[in-house]
Structures are given as structure tokens and as C-alpha cells.
PDB file of N, CA and C in Angstrom:
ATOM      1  N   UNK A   1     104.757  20.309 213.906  1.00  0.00           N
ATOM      2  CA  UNK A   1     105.249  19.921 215.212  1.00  0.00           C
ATOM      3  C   UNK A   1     106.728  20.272 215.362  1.00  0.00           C
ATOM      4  N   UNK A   2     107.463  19.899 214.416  1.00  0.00           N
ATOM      5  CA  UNK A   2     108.984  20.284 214.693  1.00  0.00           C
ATOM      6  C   UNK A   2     109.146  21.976 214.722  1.00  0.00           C
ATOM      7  N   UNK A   3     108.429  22.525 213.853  1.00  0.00           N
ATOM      8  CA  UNK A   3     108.589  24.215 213.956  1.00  0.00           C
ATOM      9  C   UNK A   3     108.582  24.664 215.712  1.00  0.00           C
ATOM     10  N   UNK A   4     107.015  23.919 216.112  1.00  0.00           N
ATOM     11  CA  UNK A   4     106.695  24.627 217.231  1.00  0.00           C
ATOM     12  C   UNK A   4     108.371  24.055 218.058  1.00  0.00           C
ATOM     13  N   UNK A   5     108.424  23.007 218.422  1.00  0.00           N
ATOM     14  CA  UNK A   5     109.790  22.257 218.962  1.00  0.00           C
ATOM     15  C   UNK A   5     111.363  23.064 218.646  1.00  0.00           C
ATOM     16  N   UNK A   6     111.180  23.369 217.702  1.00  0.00           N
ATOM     17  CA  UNK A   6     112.300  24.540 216.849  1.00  0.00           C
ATOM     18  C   UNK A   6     112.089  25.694 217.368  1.00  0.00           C
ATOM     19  N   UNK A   7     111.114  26.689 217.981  1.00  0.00           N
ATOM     20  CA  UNK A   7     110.335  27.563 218.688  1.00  0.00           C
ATOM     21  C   UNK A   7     110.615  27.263 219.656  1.00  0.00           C
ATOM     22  N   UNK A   8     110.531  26.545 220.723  1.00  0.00           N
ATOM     23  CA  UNK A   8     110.530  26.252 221.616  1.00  0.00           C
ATOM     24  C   UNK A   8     111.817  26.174 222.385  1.00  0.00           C
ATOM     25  N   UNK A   9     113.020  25.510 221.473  1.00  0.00           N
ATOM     26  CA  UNK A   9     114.403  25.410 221.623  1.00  0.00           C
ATOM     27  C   UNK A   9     114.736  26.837 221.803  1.00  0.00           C
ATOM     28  N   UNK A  10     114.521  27.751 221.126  1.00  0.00           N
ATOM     29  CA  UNK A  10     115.085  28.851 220.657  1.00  0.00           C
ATOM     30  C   UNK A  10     114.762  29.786 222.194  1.00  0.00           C
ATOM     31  N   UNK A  11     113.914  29.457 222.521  1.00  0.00           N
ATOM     32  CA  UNK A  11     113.748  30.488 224.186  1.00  0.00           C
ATOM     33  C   UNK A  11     114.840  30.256 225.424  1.00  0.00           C
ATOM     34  N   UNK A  12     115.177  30.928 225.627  1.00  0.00           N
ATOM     35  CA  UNK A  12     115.688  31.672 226.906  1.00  0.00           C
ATOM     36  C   UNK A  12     115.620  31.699 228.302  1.00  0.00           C
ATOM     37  N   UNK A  13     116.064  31.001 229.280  1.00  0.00           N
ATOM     38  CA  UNK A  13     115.799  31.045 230.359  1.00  0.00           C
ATOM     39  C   UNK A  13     114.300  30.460 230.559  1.00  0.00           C
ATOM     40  N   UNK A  14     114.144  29.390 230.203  1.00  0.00           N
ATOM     41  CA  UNK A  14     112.912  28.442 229.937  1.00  0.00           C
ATOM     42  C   UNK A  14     112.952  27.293 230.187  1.00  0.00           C
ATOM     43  N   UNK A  15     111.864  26.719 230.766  1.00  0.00           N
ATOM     44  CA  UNK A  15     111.949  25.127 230.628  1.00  0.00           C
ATOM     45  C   UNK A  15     110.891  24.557 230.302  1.00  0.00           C
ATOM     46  N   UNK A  16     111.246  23.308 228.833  1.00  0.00           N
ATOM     47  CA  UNK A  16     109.778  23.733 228.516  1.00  0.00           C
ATOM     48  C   UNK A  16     109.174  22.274 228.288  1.00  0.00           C
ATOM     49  N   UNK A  17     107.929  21.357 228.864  1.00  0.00           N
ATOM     50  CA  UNK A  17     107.728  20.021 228.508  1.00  0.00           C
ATOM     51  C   UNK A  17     106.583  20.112 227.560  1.00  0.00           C
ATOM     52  N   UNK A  18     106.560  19.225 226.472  1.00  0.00           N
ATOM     53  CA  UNK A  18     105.930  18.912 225.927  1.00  0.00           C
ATOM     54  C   UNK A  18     105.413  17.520 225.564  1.00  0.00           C
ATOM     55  N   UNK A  19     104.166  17.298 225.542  1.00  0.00           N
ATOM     56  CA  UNK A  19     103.793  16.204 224.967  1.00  0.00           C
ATOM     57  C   UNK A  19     103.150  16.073 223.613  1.00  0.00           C
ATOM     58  N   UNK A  20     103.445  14.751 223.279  1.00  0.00           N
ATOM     59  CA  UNK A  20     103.219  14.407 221.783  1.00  0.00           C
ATOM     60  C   UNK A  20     102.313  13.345 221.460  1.00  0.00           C
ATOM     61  N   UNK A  21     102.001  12.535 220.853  1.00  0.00           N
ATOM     62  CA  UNK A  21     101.969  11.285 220.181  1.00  0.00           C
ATOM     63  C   UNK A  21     101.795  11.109 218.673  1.00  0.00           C
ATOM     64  N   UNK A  22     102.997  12.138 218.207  1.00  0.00           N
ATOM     65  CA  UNK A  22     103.788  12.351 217.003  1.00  0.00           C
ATOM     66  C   UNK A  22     104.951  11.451 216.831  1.00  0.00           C
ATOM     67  N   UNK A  23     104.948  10.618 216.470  1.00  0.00           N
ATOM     68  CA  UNK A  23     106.035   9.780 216.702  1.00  0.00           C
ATOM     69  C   UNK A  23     106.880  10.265 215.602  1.00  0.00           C
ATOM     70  N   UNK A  24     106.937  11.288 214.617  1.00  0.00           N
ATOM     71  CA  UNK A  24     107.629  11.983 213.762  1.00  0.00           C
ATOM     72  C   UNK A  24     108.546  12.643 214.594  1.00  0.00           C
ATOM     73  N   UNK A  25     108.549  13.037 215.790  1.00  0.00           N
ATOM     74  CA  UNK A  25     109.426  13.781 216.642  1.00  0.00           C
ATOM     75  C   UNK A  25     110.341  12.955 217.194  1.00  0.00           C
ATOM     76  N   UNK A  26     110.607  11.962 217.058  1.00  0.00           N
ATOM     77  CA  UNK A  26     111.349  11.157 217.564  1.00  0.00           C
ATOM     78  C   UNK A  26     112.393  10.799 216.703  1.00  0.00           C
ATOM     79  N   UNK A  27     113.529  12.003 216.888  1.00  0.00           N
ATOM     80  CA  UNK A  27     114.336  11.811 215.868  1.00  0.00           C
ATOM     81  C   UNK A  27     115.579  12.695 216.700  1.00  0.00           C
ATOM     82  N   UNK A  28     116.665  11.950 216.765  1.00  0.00           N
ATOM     83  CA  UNK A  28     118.209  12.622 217.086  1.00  0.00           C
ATOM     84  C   UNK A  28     118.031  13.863 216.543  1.00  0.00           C
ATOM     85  N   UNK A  29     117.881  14.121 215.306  1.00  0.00           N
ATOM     86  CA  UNK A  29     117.534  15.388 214.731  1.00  0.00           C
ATOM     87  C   UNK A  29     117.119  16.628 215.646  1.00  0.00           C
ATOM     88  N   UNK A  30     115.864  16.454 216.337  1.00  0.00           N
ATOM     89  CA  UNK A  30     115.080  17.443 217.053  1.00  0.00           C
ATOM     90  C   UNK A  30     116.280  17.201 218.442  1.00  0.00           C
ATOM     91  N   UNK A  31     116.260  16.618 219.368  1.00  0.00           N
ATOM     92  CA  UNK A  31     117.055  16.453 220.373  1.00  0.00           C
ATOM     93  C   UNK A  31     116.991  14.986 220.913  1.00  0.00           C
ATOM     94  N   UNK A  32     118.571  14.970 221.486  1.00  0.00           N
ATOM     95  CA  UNK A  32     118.982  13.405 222.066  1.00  0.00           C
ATOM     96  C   UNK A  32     118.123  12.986 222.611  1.00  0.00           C
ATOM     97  N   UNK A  33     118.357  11.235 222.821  1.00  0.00           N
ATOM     98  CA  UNK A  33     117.337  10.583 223.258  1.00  0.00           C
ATOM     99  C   UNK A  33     117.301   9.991 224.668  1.00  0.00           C
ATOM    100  N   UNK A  34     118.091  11.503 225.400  1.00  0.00           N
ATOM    101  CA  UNK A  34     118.369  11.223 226.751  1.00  0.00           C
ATOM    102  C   UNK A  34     116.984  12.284 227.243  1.00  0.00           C
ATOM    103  N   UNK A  35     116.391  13.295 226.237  1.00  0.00           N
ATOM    104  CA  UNK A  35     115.392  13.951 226.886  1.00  0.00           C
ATOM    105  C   UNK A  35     114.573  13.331 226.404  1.00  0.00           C
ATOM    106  N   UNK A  36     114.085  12.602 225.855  1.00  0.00           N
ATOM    107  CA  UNK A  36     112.634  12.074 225.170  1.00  0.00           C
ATOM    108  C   UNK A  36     112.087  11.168 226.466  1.00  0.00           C
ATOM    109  N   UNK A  37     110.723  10.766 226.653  1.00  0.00           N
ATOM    110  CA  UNK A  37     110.193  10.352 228.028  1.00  0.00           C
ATOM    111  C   UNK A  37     109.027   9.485 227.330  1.00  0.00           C
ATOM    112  N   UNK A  38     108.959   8.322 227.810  1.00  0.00           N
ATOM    113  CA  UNK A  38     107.286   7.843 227.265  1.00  0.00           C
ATOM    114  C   UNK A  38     106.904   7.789 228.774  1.00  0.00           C
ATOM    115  N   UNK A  39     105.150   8.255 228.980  1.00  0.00           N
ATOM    116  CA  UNK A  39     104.831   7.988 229.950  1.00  0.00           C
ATOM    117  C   UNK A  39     103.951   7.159 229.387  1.00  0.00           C
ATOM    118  N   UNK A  40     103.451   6.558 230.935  1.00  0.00           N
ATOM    119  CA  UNK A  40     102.246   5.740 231.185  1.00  0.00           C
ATOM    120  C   UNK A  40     101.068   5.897 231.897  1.00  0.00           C
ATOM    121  N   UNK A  41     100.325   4.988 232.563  1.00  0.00           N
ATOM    122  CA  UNK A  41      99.399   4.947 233.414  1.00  0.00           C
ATOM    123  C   UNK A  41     100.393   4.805 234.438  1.00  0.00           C
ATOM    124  N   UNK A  42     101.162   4.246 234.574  1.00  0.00           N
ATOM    125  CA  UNK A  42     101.825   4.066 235.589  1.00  0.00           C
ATOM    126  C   UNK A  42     102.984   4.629 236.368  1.00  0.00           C
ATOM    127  N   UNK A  43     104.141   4.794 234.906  1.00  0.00           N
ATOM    128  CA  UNK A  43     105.258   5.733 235.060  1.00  0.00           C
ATOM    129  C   UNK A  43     105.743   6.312 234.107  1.00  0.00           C
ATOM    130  N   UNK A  44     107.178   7.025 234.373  1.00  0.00           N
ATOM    131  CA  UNK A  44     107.753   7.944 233.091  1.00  0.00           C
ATOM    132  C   UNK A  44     108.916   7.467 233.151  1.00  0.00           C
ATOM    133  N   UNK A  45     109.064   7.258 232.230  1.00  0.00           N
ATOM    134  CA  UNK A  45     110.827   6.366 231.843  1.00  0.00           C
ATOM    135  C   UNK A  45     110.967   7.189 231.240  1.00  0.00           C
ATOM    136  N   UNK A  46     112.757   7.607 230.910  1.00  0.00           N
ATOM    137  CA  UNK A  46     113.460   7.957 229.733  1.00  0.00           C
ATOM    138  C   UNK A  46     113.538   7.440 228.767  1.00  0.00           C
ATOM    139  N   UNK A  47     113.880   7.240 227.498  1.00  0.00           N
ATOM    140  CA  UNK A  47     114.155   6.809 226.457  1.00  0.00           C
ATOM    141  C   UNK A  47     115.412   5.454 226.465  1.00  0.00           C
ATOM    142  N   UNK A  48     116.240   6.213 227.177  1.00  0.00           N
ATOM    143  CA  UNK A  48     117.431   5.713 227.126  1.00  0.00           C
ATOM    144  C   UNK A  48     117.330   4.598 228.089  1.00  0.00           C
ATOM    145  N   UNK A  49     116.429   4.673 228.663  1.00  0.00           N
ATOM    146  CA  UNK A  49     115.838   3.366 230.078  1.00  0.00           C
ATOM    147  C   UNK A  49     115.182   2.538 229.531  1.00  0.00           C
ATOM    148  N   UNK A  50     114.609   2.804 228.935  1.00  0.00           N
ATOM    149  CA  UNK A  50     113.715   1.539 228.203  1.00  0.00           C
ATOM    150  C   UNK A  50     114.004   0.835 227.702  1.00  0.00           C
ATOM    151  N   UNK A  51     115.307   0.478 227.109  1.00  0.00           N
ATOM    152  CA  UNK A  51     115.522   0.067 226.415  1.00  0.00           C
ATOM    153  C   UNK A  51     117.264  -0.738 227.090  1.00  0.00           C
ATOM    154  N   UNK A  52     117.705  -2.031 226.620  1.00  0.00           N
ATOM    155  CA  UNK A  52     118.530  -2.340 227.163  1.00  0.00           C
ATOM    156  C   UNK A  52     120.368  -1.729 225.718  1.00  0.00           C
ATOM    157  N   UNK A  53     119.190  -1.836 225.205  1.00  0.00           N
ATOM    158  CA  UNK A  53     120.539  -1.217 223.767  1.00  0.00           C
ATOM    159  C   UNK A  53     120.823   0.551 223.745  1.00  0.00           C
ATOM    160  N   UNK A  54     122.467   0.333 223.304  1.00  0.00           N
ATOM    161  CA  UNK A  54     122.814   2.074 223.735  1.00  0.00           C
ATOM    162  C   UNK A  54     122.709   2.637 222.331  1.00  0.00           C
ATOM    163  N   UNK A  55     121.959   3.775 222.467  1.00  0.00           N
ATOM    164  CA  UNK A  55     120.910   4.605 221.818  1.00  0.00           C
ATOM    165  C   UNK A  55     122.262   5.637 220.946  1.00  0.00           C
ATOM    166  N   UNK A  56     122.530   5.453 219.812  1.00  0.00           N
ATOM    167  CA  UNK A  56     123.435   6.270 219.347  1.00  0.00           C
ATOM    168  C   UNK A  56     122.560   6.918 217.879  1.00  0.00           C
ATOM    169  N   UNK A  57     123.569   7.856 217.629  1.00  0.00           N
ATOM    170  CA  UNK A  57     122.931   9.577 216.764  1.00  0.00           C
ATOM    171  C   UNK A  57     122.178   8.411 215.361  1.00  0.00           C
ATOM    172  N   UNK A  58     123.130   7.711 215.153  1.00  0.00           N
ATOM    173  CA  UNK A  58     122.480   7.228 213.987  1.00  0.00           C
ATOM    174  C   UNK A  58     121.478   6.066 213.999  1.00  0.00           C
ATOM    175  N   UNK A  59     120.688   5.548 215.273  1.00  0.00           N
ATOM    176  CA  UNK A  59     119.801   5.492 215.827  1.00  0.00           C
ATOM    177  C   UNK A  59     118.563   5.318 215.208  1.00  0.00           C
ATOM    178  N   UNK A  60     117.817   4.959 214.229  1.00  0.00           N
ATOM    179  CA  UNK A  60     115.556   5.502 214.160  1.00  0.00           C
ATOM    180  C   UNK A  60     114.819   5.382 215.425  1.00  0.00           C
ATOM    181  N   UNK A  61     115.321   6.415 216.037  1.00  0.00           N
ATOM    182  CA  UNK A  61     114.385   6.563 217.175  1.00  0.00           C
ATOM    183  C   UNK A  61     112.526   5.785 216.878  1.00  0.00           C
ATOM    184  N   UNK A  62     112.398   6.434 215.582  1.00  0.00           N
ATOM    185  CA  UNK A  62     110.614   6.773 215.560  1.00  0.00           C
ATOM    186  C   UNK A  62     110.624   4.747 215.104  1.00  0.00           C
ATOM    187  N   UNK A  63     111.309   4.553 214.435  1.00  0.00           N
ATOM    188  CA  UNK A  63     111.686   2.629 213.829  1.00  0.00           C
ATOM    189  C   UNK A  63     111.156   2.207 215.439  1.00  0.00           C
ATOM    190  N   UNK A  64     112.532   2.534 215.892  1.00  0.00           N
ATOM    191  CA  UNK A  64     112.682   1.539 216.900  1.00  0.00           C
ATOM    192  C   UNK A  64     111.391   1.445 217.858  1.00  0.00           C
ATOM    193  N   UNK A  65     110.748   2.864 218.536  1.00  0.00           N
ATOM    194  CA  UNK A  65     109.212   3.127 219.128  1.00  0.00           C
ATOM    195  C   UNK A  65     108.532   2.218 218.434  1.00  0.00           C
ATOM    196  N   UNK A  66     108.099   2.507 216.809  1.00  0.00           N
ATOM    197  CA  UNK A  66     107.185   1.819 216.391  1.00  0.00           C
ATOM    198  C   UNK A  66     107.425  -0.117 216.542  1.00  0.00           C
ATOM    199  N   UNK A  67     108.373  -0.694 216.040  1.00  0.00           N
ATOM    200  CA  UNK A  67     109.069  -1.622 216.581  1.00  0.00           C
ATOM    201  C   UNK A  67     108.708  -2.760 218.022  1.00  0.00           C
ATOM    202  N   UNK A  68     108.252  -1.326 219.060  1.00  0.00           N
ATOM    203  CA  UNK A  68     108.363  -2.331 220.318  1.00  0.00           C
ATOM    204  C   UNK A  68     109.233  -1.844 220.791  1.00  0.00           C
ATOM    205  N   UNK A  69     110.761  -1.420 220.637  1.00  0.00           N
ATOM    206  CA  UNK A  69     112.047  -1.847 221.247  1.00  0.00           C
ATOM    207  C   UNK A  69     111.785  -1.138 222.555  1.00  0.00           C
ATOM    208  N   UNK A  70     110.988   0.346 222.933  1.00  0.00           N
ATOM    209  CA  UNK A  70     110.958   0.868 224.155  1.00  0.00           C
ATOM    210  C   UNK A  70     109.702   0.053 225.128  1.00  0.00           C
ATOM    211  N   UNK A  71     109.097  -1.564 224.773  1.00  0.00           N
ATOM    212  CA  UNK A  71     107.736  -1.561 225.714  1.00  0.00           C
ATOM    213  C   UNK A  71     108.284  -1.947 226.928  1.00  0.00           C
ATOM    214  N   UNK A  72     109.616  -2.622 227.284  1.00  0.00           N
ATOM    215  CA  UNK A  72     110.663  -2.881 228.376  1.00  0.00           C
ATOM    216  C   UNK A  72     109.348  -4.391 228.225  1.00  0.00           C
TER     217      UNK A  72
END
């Protein structure tokens, strides 16, 4: 998953969405957690919305998901 995501970064004049339910991708590492999105049945929040705490590099994105911290 990160290769293809690593692939994906690397293009040019592109825009590119992907979905997951890899929660291994959820890492500052791959990219900030101002692009990451959980959707729903209902809606699509940002990352950084879901949550009332500010989301910094050193962060476990994939912790905190598993956790709860994004169910608002």
C-alpha cells in the first residue's frame, strides 16, 4: 500500500484520491493529517476535524484511529 501511495505522490499534474481501510497508512510519514478523510454513510470529515486535539508530526495517527479519538 505505501509503494502504490509512494507511486502515486511521484505523478505530475495529477490529482489523485484514494481509498483505504489500511489503517497502516495512517502515518505523518506517508502525508499530513490535513489530507487524510474518514468517510461515512453520512459524511466526509478531515482528519484534523474530527478530532478536538491539534494533530502534530509526532502524532500515531493509526493509535489514535484505532483508539476512537476520530469517532467525534
Amino acid at each position: 500500500s505505501e509503494t502504490i501511495v509512494s507511486i502515486l505522490e511521484k505523478m505530475t499534474d495529477t490529482q489523485v484520491i484514494l481509498t483505504s481501510h489500511n489503517t497502516n497508512l495512517l502515518t505523518n510519514r506517508i502525508m499530513r493529517p490535513d489530507c487524510f478523510y474518514i468517510l461515512t454513510k453520512d459524511k466526509l470529515t478531515s482528519l484534523v476535524n474530527a478530532t478536538n486535539r491539534e494533530l502534530r508530526e509526532g502524532h500515531n495517527l493509526e493509535k489514535l484511529y484505532m483508539s476512537g479519538e476520530f469517532n467525534g
